[in-house]
Every structure is written in structure tokens, then in C-alpha cells.
PDB file of N, CA and C in Angstrom:
ATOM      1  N   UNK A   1      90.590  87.971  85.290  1.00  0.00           N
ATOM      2  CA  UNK A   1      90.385  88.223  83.883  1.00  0.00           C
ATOM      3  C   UNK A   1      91.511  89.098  83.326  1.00  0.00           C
ATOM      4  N   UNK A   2      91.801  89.067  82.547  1.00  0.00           N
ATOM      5  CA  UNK A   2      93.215  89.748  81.366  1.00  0.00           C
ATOM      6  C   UNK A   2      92.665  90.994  80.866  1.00  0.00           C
ATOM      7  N   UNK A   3      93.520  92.047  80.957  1.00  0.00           N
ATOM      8  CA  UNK A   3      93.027  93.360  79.803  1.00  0.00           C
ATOM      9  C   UNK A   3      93.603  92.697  78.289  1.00  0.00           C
ATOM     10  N   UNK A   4      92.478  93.328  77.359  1.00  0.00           N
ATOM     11  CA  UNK A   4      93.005  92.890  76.186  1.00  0.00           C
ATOM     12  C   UNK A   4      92.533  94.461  75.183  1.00  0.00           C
ATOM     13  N   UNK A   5      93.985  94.277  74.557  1.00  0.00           N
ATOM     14  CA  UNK A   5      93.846  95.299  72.897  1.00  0.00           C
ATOM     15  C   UNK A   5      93.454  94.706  71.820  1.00  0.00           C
ATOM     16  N   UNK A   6      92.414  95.489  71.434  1.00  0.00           N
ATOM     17  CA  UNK A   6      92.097  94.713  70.027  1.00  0.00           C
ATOM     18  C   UNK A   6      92.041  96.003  68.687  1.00  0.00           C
ATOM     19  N   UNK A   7      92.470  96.228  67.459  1.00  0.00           N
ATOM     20  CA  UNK A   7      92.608  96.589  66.744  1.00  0.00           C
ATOM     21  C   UNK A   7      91.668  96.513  65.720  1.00  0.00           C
ATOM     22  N   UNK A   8      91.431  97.616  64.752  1.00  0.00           N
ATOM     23  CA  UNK A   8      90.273  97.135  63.836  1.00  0.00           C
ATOM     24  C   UNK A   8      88.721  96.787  64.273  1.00  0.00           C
ATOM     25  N   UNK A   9      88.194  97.465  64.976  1.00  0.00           N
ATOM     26  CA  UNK A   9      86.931  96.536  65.868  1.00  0.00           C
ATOM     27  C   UNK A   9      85.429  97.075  65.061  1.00  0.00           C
ATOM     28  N   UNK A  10      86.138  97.883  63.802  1.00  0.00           N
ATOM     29  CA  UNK A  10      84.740  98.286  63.561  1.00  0.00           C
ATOM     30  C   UNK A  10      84.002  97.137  62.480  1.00  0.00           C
ATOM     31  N   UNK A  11      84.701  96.013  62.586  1.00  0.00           N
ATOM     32  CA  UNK A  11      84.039  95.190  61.538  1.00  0.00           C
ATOM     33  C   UNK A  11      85.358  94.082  61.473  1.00  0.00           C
ATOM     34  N   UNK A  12      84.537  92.693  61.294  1.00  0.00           N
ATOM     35  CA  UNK A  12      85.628  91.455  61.110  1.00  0.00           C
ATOM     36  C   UNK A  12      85.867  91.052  61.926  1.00  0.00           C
ATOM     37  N   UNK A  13      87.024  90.643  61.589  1.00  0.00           N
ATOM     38  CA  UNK A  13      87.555  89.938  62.967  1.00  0.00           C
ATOM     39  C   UNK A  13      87.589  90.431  63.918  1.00  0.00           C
ATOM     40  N   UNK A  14      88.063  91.517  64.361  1.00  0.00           N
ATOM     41  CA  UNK A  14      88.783  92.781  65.558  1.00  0.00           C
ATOM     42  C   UNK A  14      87.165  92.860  66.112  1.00  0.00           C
ATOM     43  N   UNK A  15      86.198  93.206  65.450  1.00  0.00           N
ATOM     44  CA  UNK A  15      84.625  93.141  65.758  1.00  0.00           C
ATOM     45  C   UNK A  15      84.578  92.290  66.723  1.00  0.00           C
ATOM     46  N   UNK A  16      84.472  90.955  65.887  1.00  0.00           N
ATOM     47  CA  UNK A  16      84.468  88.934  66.637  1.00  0.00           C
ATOM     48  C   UNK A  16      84.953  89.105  67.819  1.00  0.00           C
ATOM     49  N   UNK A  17      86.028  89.254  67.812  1.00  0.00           N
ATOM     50  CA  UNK A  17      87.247  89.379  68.709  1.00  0.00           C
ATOM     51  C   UNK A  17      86.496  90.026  70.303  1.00  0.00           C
ATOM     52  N   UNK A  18      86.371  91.239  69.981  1.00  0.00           N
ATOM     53  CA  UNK A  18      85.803  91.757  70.827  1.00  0.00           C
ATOM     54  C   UNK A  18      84.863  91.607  71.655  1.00  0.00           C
ATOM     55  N   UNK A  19      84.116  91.284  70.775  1.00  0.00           N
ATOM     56  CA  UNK A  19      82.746  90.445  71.502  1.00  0.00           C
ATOM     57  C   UNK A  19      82.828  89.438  72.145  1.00  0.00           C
ATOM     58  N   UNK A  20      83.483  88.689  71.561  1.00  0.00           N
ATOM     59  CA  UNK A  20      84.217  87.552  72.471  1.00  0.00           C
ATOM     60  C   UNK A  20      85.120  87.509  73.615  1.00  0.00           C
ATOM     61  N   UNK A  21      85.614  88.392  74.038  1.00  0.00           N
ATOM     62  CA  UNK A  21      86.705  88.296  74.925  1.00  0.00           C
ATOM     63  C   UNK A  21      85.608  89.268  76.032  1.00  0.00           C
ATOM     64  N   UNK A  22      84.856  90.102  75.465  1.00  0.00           N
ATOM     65  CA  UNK A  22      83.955  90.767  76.754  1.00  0.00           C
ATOM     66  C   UNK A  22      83.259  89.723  77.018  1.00  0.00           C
ATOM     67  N   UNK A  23      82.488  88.964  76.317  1.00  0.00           N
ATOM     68  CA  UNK A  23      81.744  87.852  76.573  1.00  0.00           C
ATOM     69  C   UNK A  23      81.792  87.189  77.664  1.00  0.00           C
ATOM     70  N   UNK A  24      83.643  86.450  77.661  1.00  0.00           N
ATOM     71  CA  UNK A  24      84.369  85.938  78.190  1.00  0.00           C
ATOM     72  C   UNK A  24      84.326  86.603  79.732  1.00  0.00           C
ATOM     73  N   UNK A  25      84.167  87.858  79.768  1.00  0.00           N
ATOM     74  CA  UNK A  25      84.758  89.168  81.035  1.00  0.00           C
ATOM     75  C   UNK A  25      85.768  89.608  81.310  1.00  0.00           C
ATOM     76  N   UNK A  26      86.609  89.284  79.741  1.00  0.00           N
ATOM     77  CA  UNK A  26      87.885  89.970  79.844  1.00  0.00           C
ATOM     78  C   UNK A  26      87.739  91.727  79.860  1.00  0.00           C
ATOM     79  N   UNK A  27      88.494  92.637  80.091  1.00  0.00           N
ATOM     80  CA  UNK A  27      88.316  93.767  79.437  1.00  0.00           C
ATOM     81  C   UNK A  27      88.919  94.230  78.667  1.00  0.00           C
ATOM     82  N   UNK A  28      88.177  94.565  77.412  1.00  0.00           N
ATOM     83  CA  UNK A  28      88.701  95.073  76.441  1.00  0.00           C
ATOM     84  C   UNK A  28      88.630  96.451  75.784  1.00  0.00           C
ATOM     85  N   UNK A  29      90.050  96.789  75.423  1.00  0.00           N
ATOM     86  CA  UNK A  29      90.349  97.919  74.898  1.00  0.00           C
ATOM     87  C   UNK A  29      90.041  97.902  73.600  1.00  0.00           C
ATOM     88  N   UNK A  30      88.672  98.579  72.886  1.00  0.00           N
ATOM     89  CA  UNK A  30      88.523  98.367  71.256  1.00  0.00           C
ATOM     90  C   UNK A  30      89.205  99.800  70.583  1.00  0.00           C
ATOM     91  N   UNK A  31      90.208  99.483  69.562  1.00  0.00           N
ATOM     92  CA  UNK A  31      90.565 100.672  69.119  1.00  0.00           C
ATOM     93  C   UNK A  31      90.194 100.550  67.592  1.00  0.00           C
ATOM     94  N   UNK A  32      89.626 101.262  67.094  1.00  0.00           N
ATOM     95  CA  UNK A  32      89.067 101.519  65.611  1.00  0.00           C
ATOM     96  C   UNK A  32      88.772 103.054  64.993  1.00  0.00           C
ATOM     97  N   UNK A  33      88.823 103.470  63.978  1.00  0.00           N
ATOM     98  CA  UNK A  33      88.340 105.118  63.451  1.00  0.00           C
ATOM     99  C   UNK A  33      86.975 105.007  63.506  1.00  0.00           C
ATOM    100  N   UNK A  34      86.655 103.707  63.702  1.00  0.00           N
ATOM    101  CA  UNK A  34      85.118 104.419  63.568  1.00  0.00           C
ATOM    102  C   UNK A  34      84.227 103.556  64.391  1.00  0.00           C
ATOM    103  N   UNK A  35      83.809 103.554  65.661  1.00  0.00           N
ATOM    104  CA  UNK A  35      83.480 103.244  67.088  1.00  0.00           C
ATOM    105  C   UNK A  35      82.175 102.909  66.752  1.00  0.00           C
ATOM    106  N   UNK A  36      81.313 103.410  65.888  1.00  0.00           N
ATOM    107  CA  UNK A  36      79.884 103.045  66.296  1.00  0.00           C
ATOM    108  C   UNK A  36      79.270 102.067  66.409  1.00  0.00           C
ATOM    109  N   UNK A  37      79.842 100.781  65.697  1.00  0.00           N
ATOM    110  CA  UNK A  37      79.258  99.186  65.407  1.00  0.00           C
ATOM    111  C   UNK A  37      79.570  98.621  66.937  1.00  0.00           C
ATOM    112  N   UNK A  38      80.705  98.876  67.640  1.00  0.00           N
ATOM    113  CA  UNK A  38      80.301  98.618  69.124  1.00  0.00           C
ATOM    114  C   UNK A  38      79.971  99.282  69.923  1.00  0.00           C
ATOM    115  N   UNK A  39      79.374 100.768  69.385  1.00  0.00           N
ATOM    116  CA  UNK A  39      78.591 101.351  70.561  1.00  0.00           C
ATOM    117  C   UNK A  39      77.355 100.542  70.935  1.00  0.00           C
ATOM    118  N   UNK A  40      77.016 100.178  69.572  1.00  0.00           N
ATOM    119  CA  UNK A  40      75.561  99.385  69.929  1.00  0.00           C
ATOM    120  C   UNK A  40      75.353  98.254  70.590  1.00  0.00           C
ATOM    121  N   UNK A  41      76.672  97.300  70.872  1.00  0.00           N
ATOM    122  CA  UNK A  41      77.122  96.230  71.514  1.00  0.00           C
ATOM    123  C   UNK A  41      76.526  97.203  73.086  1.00  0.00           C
ATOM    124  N   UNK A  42      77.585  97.948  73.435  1.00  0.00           N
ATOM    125  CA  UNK A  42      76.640  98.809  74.823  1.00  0.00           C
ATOM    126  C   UNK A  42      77.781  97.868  76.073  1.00  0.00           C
ATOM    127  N   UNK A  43      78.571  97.234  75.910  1.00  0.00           N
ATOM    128  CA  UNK A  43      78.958  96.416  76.989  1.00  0.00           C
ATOM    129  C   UNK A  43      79.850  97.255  78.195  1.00  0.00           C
ATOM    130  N   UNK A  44      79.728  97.219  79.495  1.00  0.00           N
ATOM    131  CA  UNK A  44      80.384  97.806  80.051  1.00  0.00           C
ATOM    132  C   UNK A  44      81.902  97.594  79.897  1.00  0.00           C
ATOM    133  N   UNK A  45      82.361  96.160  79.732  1.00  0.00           N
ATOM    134  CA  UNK A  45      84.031  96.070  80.101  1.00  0.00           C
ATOM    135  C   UNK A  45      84.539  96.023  78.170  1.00  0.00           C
ATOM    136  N   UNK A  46      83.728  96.728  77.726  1.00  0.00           N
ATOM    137  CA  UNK A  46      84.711  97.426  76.094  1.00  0.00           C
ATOM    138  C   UNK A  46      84.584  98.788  76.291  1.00  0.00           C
ATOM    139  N   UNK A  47      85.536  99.291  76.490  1.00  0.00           N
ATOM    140  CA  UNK A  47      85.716 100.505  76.080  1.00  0.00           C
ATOM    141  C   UNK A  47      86.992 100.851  74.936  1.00  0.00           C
ATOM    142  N   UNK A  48      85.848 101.850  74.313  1.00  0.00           N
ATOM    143  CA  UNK A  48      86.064 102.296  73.080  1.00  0.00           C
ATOM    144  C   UNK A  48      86.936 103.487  72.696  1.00  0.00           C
ATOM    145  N   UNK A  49      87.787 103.484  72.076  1.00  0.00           N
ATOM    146  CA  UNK A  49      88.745 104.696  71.085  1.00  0.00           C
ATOM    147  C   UNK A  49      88.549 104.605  69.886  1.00  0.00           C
ATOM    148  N   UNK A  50      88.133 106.362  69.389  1.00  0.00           N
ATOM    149  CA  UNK A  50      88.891 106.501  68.125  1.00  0.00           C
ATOM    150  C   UNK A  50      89.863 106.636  67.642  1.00  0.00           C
ATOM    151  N   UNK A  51      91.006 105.785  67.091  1.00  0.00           N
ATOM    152  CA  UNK A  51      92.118 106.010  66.892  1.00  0.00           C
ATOM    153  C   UNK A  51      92.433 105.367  65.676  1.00  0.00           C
ATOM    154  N   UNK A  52      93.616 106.196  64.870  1.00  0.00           N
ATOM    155  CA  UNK A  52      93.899 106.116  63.525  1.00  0.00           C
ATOM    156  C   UNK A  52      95.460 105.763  64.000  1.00  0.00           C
ATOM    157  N   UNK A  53      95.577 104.216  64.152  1.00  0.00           N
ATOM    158  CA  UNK A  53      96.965 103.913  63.878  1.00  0.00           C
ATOM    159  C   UNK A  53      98.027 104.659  63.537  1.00  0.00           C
ATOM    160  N   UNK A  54      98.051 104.975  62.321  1.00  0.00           N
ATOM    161  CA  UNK A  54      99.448 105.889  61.709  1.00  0.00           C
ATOM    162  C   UNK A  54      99.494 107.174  62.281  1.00  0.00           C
ATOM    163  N   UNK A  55      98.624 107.737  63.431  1.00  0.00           N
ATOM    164  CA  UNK A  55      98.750 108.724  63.905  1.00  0.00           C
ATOM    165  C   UNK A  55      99.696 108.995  65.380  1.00  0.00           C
ATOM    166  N   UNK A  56     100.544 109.266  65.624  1.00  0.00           N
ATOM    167  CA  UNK A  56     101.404 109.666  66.982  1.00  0.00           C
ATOM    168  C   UNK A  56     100.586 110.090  67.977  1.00  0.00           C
ATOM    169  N   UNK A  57     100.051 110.967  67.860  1.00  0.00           N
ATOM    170  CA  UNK A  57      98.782 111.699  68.982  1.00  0.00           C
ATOM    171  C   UNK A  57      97.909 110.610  68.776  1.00  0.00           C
ATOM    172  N   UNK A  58      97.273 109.735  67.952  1.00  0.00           N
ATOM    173  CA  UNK A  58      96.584 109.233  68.648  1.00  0.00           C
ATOM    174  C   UNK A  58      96.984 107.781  69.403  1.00  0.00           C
ATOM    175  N   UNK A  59      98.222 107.225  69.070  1.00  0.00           N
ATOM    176  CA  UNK A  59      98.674 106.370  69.883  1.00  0.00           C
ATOM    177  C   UNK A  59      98.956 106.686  71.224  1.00  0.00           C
ATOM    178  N   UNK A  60      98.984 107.802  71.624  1.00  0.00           N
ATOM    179  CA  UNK A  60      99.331 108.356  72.927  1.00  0.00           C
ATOM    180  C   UNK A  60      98.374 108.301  73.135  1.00  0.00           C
ATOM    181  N   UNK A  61      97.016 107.900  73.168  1.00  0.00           N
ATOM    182  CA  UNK A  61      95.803 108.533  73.948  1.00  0.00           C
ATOM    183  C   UNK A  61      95.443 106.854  74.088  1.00  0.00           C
ATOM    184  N   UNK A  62      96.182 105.923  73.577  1.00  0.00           N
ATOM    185  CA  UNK A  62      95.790 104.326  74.135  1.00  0.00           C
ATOM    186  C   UNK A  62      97.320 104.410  75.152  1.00  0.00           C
ATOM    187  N   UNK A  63      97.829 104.763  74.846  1.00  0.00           N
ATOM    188  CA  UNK A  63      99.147 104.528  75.996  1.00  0.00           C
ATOM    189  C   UNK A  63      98.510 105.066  77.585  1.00  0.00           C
ATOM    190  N   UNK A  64      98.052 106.163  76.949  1.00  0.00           N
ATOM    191  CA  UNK A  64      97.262 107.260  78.231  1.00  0.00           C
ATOM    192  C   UNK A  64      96.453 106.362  78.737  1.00  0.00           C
ATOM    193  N   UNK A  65      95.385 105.964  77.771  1.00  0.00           N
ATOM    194  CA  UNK A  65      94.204 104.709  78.797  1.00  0.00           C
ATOM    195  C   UNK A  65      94.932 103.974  79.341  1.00  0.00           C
ATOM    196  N   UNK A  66      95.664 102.631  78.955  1.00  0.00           N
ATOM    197  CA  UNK A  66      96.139 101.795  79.727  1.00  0.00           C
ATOM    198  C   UNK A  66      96.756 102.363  80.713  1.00  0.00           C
ATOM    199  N   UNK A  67      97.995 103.619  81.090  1.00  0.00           N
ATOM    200  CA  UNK A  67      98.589 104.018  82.157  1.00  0.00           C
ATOM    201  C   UNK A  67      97.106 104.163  82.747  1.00  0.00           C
ATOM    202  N   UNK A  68      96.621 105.074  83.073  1.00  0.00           N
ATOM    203  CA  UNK A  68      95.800 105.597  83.375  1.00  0.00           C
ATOM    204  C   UNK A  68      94.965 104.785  84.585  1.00  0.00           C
ATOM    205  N   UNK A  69      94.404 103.499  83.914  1.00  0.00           N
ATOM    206  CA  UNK A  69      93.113 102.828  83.554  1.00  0.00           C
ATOM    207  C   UNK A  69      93.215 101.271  84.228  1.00  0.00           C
ATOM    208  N   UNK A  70      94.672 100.430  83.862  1.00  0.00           N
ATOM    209  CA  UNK A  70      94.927  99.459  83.877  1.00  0.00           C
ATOM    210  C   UNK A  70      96.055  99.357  84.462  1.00  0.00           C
ATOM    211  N   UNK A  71      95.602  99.284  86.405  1.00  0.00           N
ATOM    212  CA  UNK A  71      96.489  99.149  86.903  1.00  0.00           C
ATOM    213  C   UNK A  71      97.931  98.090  87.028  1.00  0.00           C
ATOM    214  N   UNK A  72      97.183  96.866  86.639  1.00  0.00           N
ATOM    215  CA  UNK A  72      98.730  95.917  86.896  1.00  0.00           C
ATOM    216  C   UNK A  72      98.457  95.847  84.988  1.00  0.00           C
ATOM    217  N   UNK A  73      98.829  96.795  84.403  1.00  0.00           N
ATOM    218  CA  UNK A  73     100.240  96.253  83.018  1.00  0.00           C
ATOM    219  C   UNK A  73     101.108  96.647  83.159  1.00  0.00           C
ATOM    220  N   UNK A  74     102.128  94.882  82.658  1.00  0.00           N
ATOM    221  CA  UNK A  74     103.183  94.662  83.421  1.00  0.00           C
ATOM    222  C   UNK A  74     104.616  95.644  82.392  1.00  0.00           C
ATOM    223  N   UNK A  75     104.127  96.273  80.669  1.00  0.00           N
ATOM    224  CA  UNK A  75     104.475  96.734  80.069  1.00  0.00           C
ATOM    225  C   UNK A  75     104.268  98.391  80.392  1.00  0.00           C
ATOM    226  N   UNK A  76     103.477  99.210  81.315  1.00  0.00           N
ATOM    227  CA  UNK A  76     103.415 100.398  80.993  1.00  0.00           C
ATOM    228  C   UNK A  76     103.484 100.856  82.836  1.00  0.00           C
ATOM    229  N   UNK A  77     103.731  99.698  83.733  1.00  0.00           N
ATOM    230  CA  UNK A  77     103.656 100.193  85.030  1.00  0.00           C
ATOM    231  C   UNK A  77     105.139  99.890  85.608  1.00  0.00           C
ATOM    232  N   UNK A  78     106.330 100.240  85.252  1.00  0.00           N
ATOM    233  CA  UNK A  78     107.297  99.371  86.157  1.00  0.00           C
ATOM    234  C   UNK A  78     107.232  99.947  86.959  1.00  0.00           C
TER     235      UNK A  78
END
């Protein structure tokens, strides 16, 4: 199964998206300001950030998960 980023997840598409690709058993990274519409989803392989795009600190804290988190990406592990 693929790690996947998804953007926007508190509603719409990025929402859809999400649900769908855990569905699937991909795991997905949901990043949105405001987390609660998939807390209630409850799924183990979404995990959730609050993060505000235009922010520096908080783009570092999805760079941080994936290093962290997601051992073979082929973008943050050479």
C-alpha cells in the first residue's frame, strides 16, 4: 500500500479523498486547520495534523511526520 498526503481534509474533496484512499488501506497523511470532521471517521491508517499551509513551522511538523514515520519515502529518506 502507498503513503499518501492529502490537503484540505476538513471538508470536500481532500475529506472524499481521504476516506477513500484509507478505505483502500493506503495510509494517509490528512493535513487540515481544523481536524475534527475526521476525527470522527476514527480510522487507524489516517493520521491527522493541524496545519496551516502558509505557515513554515507548521510545514516542518509534516516533513517531521513523514521523516519520522514513513520509512521508505523515496523524497525525504536518501
Amino acid at each position: 500500500m502507498k503513503n499518501v498526503v492529502i490537503t484540505g481534509t476538513s471538508r470536500g474533496i481532500g475529506f472524499e479523498l481521504a476516506k477513500q484512499f484509507a478505505n483502500k488501506g493506503h495510509q494517509v497523511l490528512a493535513i487540515s486547520r481544523n481536524t475534527k470532521p475526521l476525527e470522527a471517521i476514527n480510522r487507524k491508517n489516517i493520521t491527522l495534523l493541524s496545519v496551516d499551509i502558509s505557515n513554515n513551522s507548521d510545514i516542518k511538523k509534516v516533513t517531521s511526520f513523514i521523516k519520522n514515520n514513513w520509512k521508505k519515502c523515496r523524497y525525504f529518506n536518501k
